[in-house]
C-alpha atoms as a PDB file:
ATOM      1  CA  UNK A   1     235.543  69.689  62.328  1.00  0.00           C
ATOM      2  CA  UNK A   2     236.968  72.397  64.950  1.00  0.00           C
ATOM      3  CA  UNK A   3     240.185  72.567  66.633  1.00  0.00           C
ATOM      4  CA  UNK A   4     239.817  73.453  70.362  1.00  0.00           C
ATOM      5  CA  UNK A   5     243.421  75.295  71.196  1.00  0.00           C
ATOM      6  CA  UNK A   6     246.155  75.213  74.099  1.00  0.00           C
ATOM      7  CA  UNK A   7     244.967  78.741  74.738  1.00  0.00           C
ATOM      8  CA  UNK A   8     241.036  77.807  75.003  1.00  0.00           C
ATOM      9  CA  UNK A   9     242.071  74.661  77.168  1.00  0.00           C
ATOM     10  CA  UNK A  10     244.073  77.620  79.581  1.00  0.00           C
ATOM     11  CA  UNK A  11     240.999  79.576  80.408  1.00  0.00           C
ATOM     12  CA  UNK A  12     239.283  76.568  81.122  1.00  0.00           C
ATOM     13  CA  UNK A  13     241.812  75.373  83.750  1.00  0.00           C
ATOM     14  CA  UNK A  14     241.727  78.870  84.915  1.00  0.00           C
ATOM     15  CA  UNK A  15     237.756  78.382  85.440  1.00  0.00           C
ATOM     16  CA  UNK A  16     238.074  75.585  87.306  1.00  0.00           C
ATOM     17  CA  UNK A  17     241.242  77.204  89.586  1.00  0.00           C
ATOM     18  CA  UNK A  18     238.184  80.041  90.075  1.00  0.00           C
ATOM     19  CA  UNK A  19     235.770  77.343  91.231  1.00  0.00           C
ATOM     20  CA  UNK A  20     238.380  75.866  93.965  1.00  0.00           C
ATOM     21  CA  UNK A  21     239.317  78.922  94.805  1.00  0.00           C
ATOM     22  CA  UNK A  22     235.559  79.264  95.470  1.00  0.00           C
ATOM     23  CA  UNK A  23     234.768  76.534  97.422  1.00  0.00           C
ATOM     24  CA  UNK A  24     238.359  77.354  99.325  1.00  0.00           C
ATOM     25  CA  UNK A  25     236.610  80.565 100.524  1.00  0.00           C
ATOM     26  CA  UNK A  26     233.447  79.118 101.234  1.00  0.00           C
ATOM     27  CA  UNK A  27     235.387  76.879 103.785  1.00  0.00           C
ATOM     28  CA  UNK A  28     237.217  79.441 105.389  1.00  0.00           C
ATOM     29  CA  UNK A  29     235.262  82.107 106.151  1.00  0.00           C
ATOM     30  CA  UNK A  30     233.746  79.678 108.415  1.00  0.00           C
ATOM     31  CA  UNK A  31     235.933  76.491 109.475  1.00  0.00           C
ATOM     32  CA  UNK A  32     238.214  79.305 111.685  1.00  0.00           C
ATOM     33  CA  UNK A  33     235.095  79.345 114.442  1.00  0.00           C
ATOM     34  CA  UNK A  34     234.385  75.854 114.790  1.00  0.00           C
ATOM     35  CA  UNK A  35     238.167  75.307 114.906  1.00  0.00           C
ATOM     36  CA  UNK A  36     238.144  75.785 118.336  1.00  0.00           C
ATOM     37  CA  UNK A  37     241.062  78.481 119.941  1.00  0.00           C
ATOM     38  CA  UNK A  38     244.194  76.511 119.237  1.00  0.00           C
ATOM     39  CA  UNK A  39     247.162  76.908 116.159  1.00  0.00           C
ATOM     40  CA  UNK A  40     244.244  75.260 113.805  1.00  0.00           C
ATOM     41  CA  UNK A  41     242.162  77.780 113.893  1.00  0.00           C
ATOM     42  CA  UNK A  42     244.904  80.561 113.431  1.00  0.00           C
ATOM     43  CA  UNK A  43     246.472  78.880 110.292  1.00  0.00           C
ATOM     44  CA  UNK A  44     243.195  79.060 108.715  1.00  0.00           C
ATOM     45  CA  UNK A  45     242.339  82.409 109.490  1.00  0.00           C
ATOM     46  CA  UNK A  46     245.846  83.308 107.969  1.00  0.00           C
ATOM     47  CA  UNK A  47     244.878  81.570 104.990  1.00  0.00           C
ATOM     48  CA  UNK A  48     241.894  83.804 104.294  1.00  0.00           C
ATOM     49  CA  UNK A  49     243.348  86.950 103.264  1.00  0.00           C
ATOM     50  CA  UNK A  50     246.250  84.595 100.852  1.00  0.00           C
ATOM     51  CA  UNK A  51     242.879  82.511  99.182  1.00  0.00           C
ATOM     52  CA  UNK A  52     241.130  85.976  98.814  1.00  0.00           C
ATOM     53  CA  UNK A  53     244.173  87.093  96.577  1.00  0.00           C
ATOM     54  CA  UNK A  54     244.499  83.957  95.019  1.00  0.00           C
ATOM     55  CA  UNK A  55     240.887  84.256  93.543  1.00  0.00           C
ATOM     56  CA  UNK A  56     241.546  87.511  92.821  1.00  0.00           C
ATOM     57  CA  UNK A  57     244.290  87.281  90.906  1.00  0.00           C
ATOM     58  CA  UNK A  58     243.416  83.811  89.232  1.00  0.00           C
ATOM     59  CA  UNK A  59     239.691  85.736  87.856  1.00  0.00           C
ATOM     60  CA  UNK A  60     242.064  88.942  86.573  1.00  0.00           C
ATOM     61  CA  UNK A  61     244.232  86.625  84.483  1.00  0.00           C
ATOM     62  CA  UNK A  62     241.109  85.114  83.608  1.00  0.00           C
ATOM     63  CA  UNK A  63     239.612  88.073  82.362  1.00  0.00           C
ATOM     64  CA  UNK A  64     242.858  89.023  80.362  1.00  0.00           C
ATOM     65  CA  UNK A  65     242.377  85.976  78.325  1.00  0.00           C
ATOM     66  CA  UNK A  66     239.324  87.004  77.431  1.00  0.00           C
ATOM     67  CA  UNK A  67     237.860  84.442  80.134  1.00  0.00           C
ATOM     68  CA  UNK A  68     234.867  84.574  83.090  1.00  0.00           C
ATOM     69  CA  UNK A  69     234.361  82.864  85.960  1.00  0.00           C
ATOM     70  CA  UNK A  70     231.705  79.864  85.669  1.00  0.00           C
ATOM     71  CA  UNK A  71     228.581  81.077  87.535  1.00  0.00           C
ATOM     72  CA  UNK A  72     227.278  78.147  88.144  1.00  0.00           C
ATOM     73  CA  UNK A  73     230.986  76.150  88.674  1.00  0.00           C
ATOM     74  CA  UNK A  74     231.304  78.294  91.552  1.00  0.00           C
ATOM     75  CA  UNK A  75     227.937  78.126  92.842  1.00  0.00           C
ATOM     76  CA  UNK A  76     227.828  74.934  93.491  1.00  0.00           C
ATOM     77  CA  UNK A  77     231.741  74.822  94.851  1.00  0.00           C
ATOM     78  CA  UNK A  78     230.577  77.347  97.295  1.00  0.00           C
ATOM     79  CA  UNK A  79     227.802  75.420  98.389  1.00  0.00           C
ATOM     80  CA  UNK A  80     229.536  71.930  98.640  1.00  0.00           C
ATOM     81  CA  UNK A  81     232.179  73.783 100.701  1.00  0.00           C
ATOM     82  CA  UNK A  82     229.997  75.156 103.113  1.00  0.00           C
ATOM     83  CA  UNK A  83     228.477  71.350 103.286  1.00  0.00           C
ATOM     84  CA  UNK A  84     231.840  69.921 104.438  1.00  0.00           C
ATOM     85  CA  UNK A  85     232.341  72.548 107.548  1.00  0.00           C
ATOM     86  CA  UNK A  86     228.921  71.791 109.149  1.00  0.00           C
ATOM     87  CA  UNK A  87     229.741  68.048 108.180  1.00  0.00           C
ATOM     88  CA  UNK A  88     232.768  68.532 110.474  1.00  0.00           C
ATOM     89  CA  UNK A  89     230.723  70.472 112.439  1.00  0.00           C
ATOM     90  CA  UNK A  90     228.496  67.460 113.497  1.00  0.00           C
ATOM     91  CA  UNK A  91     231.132  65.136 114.510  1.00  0.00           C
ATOM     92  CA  UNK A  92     232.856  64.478 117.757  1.00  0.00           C
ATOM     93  CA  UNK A  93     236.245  65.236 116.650  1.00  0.00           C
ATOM     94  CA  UNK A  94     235.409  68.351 114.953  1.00  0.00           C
ATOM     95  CA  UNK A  95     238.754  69.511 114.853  1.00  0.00           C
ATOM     96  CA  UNK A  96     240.471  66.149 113.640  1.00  0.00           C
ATOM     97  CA  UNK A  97     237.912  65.937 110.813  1.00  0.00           C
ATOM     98  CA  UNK A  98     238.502  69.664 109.689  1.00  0.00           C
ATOM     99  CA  UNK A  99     241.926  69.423 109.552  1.00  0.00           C
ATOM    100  CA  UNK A 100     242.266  66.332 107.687  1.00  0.00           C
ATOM    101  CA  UNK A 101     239.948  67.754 105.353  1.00  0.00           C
ATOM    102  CA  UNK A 102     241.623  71.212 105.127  1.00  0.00           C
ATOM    103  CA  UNK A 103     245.442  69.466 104.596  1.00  0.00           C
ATOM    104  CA  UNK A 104     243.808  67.506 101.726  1.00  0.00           C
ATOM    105  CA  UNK A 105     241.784  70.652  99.852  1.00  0.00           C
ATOM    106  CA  UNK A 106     245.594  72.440 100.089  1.00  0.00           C
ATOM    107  CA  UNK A 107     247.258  69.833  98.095  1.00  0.00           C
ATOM    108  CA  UNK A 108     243.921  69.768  95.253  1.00  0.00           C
ATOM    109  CA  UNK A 109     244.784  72.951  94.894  1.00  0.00           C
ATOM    110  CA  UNK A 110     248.580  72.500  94.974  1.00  0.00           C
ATOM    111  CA  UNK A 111     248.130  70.113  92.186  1.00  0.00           C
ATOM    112  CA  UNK A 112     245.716  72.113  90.214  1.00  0.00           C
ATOM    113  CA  UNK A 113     247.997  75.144  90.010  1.00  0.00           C
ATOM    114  CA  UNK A 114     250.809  72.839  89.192  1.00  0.00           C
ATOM    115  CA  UNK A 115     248.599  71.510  86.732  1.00  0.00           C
ATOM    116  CA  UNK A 116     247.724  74.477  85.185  1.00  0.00           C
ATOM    117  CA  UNK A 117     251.305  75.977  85.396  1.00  0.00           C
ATOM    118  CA  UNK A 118     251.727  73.103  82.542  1.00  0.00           C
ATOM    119  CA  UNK A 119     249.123  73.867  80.621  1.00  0.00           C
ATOM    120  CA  UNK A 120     250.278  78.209  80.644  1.00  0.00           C
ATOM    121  CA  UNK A 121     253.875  76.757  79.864  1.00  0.00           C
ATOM    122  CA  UNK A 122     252.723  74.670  76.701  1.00  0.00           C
ATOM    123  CA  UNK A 123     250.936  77.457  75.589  1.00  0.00           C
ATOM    124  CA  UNK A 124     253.779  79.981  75.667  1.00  0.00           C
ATOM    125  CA  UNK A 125     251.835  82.519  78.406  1.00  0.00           C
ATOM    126  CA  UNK A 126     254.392  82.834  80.856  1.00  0.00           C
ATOM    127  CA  UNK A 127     252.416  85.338  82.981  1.00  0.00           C
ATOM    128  CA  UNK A 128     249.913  82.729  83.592  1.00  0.00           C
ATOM    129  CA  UNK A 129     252.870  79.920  84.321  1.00  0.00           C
ATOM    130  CA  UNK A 130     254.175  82.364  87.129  1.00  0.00           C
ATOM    131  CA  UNK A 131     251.118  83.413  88.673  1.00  0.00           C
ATOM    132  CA  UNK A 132     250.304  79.588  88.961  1.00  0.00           C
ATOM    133  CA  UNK A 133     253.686  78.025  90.411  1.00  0.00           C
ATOM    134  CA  UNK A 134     253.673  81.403  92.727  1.00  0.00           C
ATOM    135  CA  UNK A 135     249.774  80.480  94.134  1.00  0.00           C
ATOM    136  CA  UNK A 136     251.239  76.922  94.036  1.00  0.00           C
ATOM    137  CA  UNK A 137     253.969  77.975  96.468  1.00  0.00           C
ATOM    138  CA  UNK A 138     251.908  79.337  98.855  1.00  0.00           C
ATOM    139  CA  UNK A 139     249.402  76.069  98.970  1.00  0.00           C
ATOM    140  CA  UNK A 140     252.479  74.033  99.692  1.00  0.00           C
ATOM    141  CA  UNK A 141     253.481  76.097 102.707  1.00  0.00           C
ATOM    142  CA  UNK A 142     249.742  76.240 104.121  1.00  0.00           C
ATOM    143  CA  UNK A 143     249.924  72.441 103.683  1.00  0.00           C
ATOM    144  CA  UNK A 144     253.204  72.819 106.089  1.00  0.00           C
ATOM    145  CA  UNK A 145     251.684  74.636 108.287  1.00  0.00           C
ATOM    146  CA  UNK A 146     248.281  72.330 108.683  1.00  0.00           C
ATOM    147  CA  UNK A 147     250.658  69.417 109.508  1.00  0.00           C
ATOM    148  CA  UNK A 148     252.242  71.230 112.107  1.00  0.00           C
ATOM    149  CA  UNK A 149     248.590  70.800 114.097  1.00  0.00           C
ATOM    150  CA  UNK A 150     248.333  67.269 114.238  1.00  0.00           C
ATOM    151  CA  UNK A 151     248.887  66.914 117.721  1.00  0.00           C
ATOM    152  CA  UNK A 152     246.664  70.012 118.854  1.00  0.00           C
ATOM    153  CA  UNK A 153     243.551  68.011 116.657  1.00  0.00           C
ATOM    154  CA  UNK A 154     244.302  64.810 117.803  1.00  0.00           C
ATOM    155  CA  UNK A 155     244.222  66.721 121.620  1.00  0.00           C
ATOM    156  CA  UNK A 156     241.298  68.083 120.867  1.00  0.00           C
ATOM    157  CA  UNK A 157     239.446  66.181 119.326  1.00  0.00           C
ATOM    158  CA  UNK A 158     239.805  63.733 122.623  1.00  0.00           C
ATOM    159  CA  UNK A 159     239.389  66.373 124.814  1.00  0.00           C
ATOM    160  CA  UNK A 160     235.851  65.173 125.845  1.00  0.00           C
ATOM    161  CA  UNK A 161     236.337  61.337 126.098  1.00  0.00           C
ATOM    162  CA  UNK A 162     237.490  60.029 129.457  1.00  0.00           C
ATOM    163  CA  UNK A 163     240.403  57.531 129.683  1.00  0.00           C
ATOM    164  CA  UNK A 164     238.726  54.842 129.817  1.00  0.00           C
ATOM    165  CA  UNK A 165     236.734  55.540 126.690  1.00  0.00           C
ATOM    166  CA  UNK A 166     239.719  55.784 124.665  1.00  0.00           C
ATOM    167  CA  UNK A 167     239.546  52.250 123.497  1.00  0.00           C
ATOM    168  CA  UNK A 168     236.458  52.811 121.432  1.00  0.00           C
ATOM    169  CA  UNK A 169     237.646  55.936 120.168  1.00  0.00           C
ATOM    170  CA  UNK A 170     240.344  54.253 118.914  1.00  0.00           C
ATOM    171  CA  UNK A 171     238.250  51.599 117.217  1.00  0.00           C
ATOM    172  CA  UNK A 172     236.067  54.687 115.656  1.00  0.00           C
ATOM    173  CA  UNK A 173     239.420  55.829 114.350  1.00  0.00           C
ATOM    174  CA  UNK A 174     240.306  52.321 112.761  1.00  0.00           C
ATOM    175  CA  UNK A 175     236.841  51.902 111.495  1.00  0.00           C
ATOM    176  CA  UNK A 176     236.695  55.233 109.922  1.00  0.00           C
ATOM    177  CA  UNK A 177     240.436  54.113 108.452  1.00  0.00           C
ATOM    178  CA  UNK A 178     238.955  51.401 107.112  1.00  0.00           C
ATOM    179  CA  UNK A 179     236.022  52.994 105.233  1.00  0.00           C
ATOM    180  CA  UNK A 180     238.598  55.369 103.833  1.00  0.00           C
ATOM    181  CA  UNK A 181     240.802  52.365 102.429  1.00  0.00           C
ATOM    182  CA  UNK A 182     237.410  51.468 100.788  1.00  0.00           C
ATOM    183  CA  UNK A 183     237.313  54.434  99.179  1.00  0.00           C
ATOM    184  CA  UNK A 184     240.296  54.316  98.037  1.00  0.00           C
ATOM    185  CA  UNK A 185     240.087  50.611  96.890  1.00  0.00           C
ATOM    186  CA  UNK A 186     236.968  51.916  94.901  1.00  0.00           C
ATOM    187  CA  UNK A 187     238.551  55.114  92.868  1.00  0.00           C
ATOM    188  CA  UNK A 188     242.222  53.126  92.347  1.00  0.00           C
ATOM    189  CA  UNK A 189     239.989  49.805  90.820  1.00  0.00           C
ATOM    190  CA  UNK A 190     238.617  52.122  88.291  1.00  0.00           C
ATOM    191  CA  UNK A 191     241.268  54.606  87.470  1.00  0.00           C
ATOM    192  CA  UNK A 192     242.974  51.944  86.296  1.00  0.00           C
ATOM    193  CA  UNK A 193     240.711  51.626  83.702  1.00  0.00           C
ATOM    194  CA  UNK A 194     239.769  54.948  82.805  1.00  0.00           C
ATOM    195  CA  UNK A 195     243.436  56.452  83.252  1.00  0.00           C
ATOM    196  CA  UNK A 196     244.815  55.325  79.521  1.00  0.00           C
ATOM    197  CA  UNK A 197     248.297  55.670  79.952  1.00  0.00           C
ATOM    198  CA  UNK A 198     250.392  52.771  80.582  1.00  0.00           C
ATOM    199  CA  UNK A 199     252.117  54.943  83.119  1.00  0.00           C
ATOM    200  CA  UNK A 200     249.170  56.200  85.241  1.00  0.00           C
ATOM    201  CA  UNK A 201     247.407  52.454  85.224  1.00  0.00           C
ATOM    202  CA  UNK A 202     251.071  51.226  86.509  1.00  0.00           C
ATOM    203  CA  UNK A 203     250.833  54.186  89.792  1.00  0.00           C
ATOM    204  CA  UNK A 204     247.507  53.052  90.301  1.00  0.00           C
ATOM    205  CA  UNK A 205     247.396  49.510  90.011  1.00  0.00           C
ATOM    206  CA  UNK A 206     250.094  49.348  92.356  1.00  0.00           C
ATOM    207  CA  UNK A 207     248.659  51.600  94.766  1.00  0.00           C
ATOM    208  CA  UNK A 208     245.418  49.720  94.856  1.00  0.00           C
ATOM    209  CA  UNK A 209     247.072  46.744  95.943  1.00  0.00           C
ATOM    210  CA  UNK A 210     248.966  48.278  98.519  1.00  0.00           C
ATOM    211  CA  UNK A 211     245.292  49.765  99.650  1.00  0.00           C
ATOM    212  CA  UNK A 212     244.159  46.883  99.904  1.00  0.00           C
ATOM    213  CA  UNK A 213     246.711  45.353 101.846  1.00  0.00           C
ATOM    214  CA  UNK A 214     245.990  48.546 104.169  1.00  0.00           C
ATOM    215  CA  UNK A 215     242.570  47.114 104.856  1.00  0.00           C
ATOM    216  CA  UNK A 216     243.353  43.929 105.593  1.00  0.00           C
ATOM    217  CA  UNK A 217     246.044  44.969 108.332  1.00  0.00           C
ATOM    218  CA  UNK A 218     242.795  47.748 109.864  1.00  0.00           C
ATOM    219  CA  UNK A 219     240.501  44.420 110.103  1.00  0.00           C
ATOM    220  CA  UNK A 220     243.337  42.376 112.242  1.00  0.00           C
ATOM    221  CA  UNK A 221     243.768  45.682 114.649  1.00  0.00           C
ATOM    222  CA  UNK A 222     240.078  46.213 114.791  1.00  0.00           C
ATOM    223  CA  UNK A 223     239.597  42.116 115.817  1.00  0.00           C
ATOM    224  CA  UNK A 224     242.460  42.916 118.144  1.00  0.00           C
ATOM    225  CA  UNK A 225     240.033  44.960 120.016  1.00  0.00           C
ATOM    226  CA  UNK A 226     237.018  42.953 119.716  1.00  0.00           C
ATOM    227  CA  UNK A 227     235.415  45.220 116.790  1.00  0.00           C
ATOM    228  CA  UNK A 228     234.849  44.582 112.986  1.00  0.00           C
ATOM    229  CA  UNK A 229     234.359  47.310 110.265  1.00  0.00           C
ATOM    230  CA  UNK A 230     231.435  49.720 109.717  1.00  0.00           C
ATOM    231  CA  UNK A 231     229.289  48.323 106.668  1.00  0.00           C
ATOM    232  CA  UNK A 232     227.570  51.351 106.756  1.00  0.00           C
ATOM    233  CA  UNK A 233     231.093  53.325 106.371  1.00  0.00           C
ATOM    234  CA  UNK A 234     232.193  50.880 104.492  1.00  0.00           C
ATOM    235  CA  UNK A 235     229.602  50.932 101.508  1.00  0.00           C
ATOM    236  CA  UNK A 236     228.821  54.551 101.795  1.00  0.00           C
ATOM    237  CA  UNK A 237     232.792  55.180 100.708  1.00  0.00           C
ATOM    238  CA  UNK A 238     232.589  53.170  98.480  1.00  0.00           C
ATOM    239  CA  UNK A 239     229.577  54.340  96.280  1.00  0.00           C
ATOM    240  CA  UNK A 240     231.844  57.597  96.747  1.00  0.00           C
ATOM    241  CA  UNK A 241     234.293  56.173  95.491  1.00  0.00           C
ATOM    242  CA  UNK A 242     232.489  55.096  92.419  1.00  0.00           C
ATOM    243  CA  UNK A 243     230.674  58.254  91.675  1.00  0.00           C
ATOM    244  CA  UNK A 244     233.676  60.047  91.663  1.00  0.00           C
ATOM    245  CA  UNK A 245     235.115  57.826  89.070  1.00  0.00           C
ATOM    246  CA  UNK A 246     232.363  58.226  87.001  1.00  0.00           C
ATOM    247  CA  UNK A 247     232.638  61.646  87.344  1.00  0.00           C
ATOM    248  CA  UNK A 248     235.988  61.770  86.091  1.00  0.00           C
ATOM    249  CA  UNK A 249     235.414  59.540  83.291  1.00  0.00           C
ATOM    250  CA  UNK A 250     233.022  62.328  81.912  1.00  0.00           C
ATOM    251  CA  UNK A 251     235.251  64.737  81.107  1.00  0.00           C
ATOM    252  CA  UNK A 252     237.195  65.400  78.298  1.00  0.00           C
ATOM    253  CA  UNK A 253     240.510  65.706  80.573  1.00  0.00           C
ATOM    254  CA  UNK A 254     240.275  63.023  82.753  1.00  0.00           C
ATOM    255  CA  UNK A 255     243.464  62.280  83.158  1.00  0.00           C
ATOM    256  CA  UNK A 256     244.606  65.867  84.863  1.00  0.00           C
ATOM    257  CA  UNK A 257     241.349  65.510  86.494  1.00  0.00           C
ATOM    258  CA  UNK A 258     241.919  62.550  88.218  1.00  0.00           C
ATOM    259  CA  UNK A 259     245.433  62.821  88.978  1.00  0.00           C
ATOM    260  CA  UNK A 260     244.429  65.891  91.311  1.00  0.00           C
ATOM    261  CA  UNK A 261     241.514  64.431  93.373  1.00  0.00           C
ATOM    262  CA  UNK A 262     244.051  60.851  93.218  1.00  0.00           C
ATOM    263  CA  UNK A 263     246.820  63.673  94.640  1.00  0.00           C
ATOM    264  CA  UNK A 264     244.654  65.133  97.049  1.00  0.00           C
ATOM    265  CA  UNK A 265     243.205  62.013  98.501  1.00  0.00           C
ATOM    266  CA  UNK A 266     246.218  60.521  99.037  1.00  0.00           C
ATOM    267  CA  UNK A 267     246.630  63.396 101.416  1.00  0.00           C
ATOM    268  CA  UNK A 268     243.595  62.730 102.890  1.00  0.00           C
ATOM    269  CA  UNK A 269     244.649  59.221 104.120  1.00  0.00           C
ATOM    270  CA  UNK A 270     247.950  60.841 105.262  1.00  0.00           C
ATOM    271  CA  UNK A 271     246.468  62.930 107.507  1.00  0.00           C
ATOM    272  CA  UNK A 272     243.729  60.341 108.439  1.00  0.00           C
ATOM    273  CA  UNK A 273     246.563  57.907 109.375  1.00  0.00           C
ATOM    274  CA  UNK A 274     248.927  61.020 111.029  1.00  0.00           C
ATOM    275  CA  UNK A 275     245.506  61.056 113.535  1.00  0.00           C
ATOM    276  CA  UNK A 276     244.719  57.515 113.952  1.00  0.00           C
ATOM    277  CA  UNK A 277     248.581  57.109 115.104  1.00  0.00           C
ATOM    278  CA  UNK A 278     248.419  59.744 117.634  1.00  0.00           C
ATOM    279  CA  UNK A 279     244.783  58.333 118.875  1.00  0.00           C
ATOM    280  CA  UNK A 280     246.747  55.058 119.193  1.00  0.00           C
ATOM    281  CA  UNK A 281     249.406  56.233 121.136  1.00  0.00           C
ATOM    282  CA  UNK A 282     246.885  58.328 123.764  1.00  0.00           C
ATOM    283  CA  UNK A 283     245.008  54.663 123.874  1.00  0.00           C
ATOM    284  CA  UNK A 284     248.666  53.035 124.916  1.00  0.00           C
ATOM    285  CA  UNK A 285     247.751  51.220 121.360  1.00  0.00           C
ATOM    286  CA  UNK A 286     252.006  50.879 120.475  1.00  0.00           C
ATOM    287  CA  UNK A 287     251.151  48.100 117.805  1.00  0.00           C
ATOM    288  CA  UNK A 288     248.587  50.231 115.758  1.00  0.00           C
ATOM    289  CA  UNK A 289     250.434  52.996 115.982  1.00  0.00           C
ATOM    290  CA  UNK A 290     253.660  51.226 114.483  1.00  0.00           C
ATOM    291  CA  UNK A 291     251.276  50.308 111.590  1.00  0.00           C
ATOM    292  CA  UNK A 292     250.003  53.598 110.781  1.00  0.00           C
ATOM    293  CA  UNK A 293     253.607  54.612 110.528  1.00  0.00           C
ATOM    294  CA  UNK A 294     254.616  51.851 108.050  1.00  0.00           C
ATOM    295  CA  UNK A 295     251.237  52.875 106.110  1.00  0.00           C
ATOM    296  CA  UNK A 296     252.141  56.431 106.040  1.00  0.00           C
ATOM    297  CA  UNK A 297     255.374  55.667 104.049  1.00  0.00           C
ATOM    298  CA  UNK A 298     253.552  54.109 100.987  1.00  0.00           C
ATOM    299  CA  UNK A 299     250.841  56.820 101.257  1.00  0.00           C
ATOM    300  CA  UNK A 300     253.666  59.082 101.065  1.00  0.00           C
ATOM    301  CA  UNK A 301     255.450  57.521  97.916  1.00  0.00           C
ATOM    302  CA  UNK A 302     251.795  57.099  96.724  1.00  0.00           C
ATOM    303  CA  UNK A 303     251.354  60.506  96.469  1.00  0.00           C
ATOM    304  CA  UNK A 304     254.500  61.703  94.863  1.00  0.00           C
ATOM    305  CA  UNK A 305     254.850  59.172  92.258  1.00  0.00           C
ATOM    306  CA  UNK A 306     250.954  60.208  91.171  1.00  0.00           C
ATOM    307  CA  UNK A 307     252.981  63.534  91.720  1.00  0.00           C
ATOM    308  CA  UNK A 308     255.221  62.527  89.444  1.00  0.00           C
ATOM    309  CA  UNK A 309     252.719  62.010  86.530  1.00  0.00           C
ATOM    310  CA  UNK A 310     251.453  65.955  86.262  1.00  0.00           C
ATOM    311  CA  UNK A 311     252.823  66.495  83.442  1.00  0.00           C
ATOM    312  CA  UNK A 312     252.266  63.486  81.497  1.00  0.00           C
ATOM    313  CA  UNK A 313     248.670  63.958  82.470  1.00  0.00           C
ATOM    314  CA  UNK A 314     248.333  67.468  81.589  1.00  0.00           C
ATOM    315  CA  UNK A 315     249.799  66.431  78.309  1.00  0.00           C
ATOM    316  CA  UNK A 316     247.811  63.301  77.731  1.00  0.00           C
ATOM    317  CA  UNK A 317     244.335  65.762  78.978  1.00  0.00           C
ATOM    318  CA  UNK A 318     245.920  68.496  76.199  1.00  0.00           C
ATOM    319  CA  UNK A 319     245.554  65.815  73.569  1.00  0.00           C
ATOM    320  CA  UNK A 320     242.170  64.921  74.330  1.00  0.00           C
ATOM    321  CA  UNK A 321     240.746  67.829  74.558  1.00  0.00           C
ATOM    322  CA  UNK A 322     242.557  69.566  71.592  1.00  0.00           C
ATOM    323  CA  UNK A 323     241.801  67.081  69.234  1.00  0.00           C
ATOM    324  CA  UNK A 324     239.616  67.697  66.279  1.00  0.00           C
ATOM    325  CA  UNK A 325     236.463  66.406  66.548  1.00  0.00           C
ATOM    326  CA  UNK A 326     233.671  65.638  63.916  1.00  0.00           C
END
């Protein structure tokens, strides 16, 4: 039998802040030039130079711990970032896409620092607690300032369809809603049987039913305009869906794990829906956009009361992985 310590689970978390930090660079040393010329495009360029110092300073604590950078962890984080930009890069609303994609990768990485700002405090390094809840900080504002561009993306990303086109763009919007919802309905039906704790199968069961209450009110505004969902969309979220639950469920820590993506793509609908309500109001859509308000409120509580399990799950991911094994 071996113990596995607080301090060896540390350098691990500090890995995988590395990798993010990674894949964060990967994304923006590119996403500024197909942001187009506006305040998106600006607020990630300003984010460079803060992510730059964030990896920097993340790998130097890492290497005072005795520590390295995963080679291959940030290899492929690199790569799948670059994937996501020319993803965006390929759609129509290029800038909506980006951005939604950009708030939600700022608040993964606001809960992984938060998360491993627990992990440095229960192992008594309080160098490593303040360089995370400092990097933390800084996340949180850069989420601030992505939200502040909803209604230059939304602009945007319309920019190119006439007026009278902006009926099926809204029904793209909806649809693509709707294929997120699955998504969502996917991840939250397992997590709640992979998360353990009575506490995180409570956030999540009650989320998934509010999800899927979320669907059902997309499919009446999409029949209100004559339109159904996208299978396609539909099944191809949520296979996502259950790949990353599987993913999750492979690791040792699974429930830190999974309360950051959980986090994050919470923030990913909120941004979806922040989009699909302005697209409704351009379309003179008052009734959908009324909806995506009410929606946004339980996304909102969503996401801090998954917030509001960090440390139980950073504990409960501590036990796991710290426990002797034969």
């Amino acid at each position: 039998m071996s113990d596995r310590t607080t301090a060896d689970q540390l350098v691990k978390y500090l890995t995988d802040a590395h990798s993010i930090e990674e894949q964060a660079l990967a994304q923006l040393r590119v996403a500024p030039d197909i942001a187009g010329n506006g305040r998106l495009a600006a607020v990630l360029a300003e984010h460079l130079p803060e992510t730059e110092g964030h990896e920097r300073s993340v790998r130097e604590r890492l290497e005072a711990l005795g520590g390295s950078p995963s080679t291959i962890k940030d290899v492929v984080m690199a790569v799948g970032g670059k994937g996501f930009v020319l993803f965006a890069r390929s759609q129509p609303d290029t800038p909506g896409k980006l951005l939604a994609h950009a708030y939600s990768y700022e608040h993964l990485e606001l809960a992984a620092y938060r998360l491993l700002a627990i992990v440095a405090d229960r192992s008594g390094d309080t160098e490593t607690t303040a360089l995370a809840n400092d990097i933390a900080e800084e996340e949180r504002l850069m989420g601030q300032r992505l939200a502040a561009c909803y209604d230059e993306a939304a602009d945007d990303s319309l920019a190119r369809v006439e007026p009278k086109d902006l009926g099926s763009a809204l029904v793209s919007y909806l649809g693509d809603a709707h294929a997120l919802e699955q998504q969502a309905i996917a991840l939250l039906g397992r997590a709640t049987t992979i998360a353990g704790d009575p506490m995180f199968v409570e956030v999540y069961e009650r989320h998934l039913e509010e999800s899927r209450e979320h669907a059902r009110i997309l499919e009446r505004r999409l029949d209100a305009h004559d339109a159904s969902p996208s299978s396609l969309k539909d099944a191809a979220m949520r296979l996502g869906g259950l790949n990353w639950s599987a993913f999750f469920q492979a690791h040792p820590d699974t429930p830190g794990k999974l309360a950051a993506f959980a986090y994050a793509f919470e923030h990913l609908e909120i941004a979806g829906y922040e989009l699909l309500a302005r697209v409704a109001a351009r379309a003179g859509d008052g009734h959908t956009e009324g909806v995506c308000n009410e929606i946004l409120t339980q996304e909102r509580g969503a996401a801090g009361a998954i917030a509001g399990t960090f440390e139980r799950a950073a504990d409960a991911s501590l036990a796991e992985t710290t426990a002797p094994r034969v």
